[in-house]
N, C-alpha and C. Protein backbone atom coordinates (compact mmCIF):
# COMPACT_ATOMS: atom_id res chain seq x y z
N UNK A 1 0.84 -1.18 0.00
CA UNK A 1 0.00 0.00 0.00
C UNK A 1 0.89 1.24 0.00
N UNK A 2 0.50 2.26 -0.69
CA UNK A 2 1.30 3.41 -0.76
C UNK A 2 1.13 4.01 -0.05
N UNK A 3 1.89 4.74 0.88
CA UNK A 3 1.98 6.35 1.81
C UNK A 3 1.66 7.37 0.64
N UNK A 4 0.75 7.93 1.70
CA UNK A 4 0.10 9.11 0.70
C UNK A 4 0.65 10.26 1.40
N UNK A 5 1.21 10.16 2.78
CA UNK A 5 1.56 11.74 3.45
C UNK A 5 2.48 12.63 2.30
N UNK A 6 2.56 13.39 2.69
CA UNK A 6 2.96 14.35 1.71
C UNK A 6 4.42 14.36 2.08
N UNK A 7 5.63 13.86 2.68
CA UNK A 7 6.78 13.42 2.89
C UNK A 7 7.00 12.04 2.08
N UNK A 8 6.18 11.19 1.87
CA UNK A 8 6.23 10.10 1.09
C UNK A 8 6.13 10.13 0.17
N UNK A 9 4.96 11.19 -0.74
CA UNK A 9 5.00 11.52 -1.61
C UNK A 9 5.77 12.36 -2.22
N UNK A 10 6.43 13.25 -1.70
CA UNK A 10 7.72 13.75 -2.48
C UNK A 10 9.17 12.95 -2.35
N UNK A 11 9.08 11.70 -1.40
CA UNK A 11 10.76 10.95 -1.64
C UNK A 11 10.12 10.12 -2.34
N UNK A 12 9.35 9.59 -3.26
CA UNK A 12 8.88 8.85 -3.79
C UNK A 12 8.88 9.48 -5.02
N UNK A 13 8.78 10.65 -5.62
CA UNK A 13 8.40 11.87 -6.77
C UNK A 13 10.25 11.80 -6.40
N UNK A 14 11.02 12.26 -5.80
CA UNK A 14 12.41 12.14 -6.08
C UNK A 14 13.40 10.50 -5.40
N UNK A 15 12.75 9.90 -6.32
CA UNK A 15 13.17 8.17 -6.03
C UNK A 15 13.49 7.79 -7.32
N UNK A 16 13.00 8.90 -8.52
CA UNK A 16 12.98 8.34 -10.05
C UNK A 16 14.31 9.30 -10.47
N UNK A 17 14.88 8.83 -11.05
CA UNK A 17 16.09 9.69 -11.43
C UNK A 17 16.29 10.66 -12.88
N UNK A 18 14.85 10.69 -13.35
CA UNK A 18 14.79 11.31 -14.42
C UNK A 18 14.05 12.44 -13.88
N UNK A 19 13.12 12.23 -12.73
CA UNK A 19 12.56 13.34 -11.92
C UNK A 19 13.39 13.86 -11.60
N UNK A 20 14.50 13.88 -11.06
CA UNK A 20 15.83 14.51 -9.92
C UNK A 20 16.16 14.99 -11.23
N UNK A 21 16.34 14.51 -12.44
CA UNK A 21 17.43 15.25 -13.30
C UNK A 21 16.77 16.63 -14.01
N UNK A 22 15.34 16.48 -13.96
CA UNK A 22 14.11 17.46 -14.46
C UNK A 22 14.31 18.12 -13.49
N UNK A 23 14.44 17.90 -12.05
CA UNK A 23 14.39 19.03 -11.07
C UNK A 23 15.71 19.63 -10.86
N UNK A 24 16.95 19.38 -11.31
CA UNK A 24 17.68 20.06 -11.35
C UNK A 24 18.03 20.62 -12.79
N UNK A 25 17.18 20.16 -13.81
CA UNK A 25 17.31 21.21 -14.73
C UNK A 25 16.88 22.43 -14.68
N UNK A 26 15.55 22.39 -13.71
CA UNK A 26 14.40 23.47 -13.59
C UNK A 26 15.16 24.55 -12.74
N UNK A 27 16.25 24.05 -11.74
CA UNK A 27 16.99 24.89 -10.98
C UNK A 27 17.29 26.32 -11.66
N UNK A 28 17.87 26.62 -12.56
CA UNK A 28 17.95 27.55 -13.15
C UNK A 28 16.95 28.80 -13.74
N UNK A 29 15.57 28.27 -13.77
CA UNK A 29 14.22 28.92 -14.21
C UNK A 29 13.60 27.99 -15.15
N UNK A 30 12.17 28.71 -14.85
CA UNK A 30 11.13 27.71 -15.75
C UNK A 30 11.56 27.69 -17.27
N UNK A 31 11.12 26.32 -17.66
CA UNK A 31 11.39 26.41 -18.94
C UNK A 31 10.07 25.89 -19.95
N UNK A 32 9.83 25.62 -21.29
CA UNK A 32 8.48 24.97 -21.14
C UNK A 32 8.61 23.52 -21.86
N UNK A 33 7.77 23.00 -21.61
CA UNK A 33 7.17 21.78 -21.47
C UNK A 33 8.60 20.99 -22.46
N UNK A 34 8.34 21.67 -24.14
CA UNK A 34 8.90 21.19 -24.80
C UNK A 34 10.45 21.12 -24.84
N UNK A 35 11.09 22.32 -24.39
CA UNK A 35 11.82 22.58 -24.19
C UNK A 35 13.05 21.30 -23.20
N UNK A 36 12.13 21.16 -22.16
CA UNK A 36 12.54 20.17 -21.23
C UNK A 36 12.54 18.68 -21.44
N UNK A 37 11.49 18.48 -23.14
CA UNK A 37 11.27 17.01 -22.91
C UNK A 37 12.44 16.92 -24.15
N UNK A 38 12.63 17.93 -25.05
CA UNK A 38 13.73 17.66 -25.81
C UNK A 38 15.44 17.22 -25.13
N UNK A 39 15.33 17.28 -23.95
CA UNK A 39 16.70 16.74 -23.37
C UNK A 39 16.55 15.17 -23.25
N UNK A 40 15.17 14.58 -23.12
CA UNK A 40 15.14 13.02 -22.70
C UNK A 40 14.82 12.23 -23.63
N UNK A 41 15.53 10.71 -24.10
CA UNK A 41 14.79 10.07 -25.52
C UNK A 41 13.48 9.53 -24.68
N UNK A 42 13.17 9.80 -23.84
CA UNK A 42 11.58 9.37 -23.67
C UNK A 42 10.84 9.83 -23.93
N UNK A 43 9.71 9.29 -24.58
CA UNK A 43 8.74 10.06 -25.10
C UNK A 43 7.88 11.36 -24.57
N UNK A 44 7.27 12.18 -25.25
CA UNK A 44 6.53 13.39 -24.36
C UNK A 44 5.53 12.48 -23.33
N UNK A 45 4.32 12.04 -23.66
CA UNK A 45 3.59 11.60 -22.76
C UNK A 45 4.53 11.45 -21.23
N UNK A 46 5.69 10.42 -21.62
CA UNK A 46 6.44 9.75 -20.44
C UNK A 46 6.67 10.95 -19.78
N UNK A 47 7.42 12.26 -20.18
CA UNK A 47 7.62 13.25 -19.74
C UNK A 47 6.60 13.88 -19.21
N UNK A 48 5.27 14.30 -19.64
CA UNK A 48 4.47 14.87 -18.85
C UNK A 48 3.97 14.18 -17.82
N UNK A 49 4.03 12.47 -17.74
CA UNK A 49 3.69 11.52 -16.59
C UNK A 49 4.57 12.19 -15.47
N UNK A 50 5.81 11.81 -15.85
CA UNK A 50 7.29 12.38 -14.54
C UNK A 50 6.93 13.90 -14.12
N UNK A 51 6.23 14.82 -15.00
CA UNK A 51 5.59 16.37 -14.45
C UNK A 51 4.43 16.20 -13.43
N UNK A 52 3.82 15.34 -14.07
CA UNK A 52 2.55 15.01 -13.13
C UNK A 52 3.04 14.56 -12.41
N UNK A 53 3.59 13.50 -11.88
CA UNK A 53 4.44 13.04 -10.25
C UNK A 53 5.12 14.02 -9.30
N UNK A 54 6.08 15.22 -10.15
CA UNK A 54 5.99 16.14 -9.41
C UNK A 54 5.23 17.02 -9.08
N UNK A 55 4.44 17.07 -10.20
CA UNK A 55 3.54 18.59 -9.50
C UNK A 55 2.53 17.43 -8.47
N UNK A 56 2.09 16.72 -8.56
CA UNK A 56 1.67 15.82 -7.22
C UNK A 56 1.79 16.04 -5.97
N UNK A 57 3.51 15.99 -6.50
CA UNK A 57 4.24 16.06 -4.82
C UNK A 57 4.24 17.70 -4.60
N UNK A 58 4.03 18.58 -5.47
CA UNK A 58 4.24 19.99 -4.96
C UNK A 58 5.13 20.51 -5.15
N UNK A 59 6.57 20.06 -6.26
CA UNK A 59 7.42 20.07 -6.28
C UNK A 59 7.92 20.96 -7.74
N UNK A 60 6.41 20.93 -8.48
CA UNK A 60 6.69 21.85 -9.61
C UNK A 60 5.30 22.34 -10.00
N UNK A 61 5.33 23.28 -10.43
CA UNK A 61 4.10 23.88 -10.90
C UNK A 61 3.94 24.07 -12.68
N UNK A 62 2.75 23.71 -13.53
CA UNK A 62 2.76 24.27 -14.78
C UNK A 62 1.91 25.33 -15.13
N UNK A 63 2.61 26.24 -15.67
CA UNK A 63 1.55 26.96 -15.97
C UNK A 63 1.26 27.24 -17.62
N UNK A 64 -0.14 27.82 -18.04
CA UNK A 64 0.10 27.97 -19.41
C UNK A 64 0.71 29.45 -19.93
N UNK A 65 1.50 29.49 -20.59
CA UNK A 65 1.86 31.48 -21.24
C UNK A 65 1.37 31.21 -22.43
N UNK A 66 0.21 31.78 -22.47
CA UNK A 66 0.25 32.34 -24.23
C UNK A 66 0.17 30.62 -24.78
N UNK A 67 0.00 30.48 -25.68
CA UNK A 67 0.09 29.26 -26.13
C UNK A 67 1.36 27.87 -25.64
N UNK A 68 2.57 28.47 -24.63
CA UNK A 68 3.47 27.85 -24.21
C UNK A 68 3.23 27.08 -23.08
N UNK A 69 3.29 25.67 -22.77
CA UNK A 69 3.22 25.19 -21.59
C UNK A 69 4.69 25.06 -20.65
N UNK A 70 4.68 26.06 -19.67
CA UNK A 70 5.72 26.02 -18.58
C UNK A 70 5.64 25.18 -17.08
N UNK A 71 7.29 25.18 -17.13
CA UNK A 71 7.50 24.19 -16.05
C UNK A 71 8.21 24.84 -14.90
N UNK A 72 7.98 24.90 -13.65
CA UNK A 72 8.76 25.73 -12.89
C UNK A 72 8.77 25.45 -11.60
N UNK A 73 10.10 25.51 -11.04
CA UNK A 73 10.18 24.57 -9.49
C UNK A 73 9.08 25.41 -8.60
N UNK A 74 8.59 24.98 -7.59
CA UNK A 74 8.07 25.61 -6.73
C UNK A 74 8.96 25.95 -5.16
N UNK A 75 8.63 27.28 -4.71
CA UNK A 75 10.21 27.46 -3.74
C UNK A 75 10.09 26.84 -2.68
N UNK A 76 8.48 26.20 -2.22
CA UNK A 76 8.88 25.66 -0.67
C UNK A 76 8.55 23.74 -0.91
N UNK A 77 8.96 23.78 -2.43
CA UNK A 77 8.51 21.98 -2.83
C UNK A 77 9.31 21.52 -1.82
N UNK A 78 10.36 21.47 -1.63
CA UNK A 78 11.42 20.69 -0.53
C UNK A 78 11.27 20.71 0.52
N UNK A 79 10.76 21.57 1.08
CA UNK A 79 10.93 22.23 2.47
C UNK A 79 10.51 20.72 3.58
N UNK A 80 9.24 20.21 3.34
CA UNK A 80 9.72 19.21 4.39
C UNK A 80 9.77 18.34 4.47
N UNK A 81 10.30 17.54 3.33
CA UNK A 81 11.46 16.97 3.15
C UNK A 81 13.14 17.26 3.62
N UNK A 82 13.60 18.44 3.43
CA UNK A 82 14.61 18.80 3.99
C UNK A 82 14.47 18.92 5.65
N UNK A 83 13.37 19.67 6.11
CA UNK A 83 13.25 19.87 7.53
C UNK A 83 13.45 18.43 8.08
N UNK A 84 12.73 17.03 7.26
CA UNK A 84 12.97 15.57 7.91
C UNK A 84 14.56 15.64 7.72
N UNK A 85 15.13 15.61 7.21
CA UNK A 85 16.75 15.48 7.09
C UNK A 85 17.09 15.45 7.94
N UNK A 86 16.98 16.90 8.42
CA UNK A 86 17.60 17.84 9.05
C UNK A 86 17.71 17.23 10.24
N UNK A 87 16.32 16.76 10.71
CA UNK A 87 16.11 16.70 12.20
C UNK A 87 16.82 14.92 12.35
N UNK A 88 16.77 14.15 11.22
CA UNK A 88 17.27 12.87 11.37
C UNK A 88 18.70 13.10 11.67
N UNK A 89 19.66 14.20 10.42
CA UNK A 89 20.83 14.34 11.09
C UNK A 89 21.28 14.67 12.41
N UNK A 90 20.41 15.66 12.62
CA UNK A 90 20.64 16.12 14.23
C UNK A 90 20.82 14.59 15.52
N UNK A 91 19.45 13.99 15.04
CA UNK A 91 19.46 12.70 16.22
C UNK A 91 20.48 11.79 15.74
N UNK A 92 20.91 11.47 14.41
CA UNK A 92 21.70 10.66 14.26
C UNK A 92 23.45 11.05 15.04
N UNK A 93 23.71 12.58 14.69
CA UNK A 93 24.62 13.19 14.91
C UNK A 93 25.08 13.04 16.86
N UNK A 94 24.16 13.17 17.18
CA UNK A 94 23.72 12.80 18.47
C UNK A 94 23.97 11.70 18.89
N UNK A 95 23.50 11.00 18.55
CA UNK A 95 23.61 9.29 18.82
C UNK A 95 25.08 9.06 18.13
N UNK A 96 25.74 9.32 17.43
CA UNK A 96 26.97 9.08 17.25
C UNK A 96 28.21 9.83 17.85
N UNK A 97 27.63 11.01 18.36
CA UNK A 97 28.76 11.91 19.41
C UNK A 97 28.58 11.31 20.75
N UNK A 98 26.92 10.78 21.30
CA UNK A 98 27.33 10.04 22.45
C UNK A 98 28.32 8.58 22.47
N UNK A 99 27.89 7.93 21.42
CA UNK A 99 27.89 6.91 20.92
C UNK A 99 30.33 6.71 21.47
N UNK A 100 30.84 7.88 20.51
CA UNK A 100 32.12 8.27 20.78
C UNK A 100 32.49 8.48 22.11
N UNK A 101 31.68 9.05 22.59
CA UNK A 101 31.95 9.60 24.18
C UNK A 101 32.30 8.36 25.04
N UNK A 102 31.12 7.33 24.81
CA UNK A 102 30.88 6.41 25.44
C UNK A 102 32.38 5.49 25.25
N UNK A 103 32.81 5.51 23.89
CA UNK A 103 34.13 4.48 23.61
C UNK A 103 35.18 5.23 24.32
N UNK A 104 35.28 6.28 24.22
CA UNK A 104 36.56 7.61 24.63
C UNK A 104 36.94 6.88 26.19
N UNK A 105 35.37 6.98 27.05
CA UNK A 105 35.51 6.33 28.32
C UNK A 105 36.07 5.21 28.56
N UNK A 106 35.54 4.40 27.46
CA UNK A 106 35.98 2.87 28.04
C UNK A 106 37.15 2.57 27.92
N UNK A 107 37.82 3.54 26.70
CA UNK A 107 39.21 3.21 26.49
C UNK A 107 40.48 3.78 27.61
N UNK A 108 39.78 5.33 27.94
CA UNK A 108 40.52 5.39 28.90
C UNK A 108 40.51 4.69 30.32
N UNK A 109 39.04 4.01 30.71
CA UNK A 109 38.94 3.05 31.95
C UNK A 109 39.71 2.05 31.67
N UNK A 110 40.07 1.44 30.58
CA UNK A 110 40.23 0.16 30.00
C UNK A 110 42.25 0.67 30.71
N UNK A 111 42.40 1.72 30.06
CA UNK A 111 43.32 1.89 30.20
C UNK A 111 44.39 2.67 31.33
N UNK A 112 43.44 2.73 32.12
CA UNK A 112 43.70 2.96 33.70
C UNK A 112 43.69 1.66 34.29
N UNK A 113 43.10 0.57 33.79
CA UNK A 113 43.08 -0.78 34.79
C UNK A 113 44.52 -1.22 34.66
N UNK A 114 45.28 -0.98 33.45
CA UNK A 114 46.44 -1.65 33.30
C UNK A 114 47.72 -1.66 33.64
């Protein structure tokens, strides 16, 4: 069964690596539709599927100009996704500075017994 939270749904929208490579093309400014699918030999449809997965996740927005269909990151698509990072590094970071502390001790107890 799929996670639908909206953290699942965007590491899942960046789990495909043609999505990640679309989203760091977009880094630079919107571009449109066609523009973007001419970089991939996959077909357009396939390409507007991988748009639809992101704009899903919130991660890109299309809009229409004038007869042009545009593609363009959205600024807070990441946000919490990164905020989970963040806070995993922190506890992990944590758990591995106690984690040191704890050996630091034993080595110097270890090495007072001798």
């Amino acid at each position: 069964m799929a996670a639908t939270d909206r953290l699942s749904v965007v590491f899942s929208a960046l789990a495909d690596p043609t999505r990640r490579d679309i989203l760091t093309r977009l880094s630079t400014g919107p571009v449109t539709v066609g523009t973007l699918a001419a970089n991939y030999t996959i077909s357009r449809p396939a390409i507007s599927q991988h748009l639809g997965v992101l704009e899903s996740a919130g991660l890109v927005a299309r809009t229409v100009n004038a007869q042009w269909r545009e593609v363009a990151l959205k600024d807070d698509g990441l946000d919490d996704a990164s905020e989970w990072i963040a806070k995993q590094r922190a506890h992990w970071t944590e758990n591995f500075d106690l984690l040191e502390e704890r050996l630091r001790e034993r080595r110097t107890t270890k090495g007072s017994e001798s």
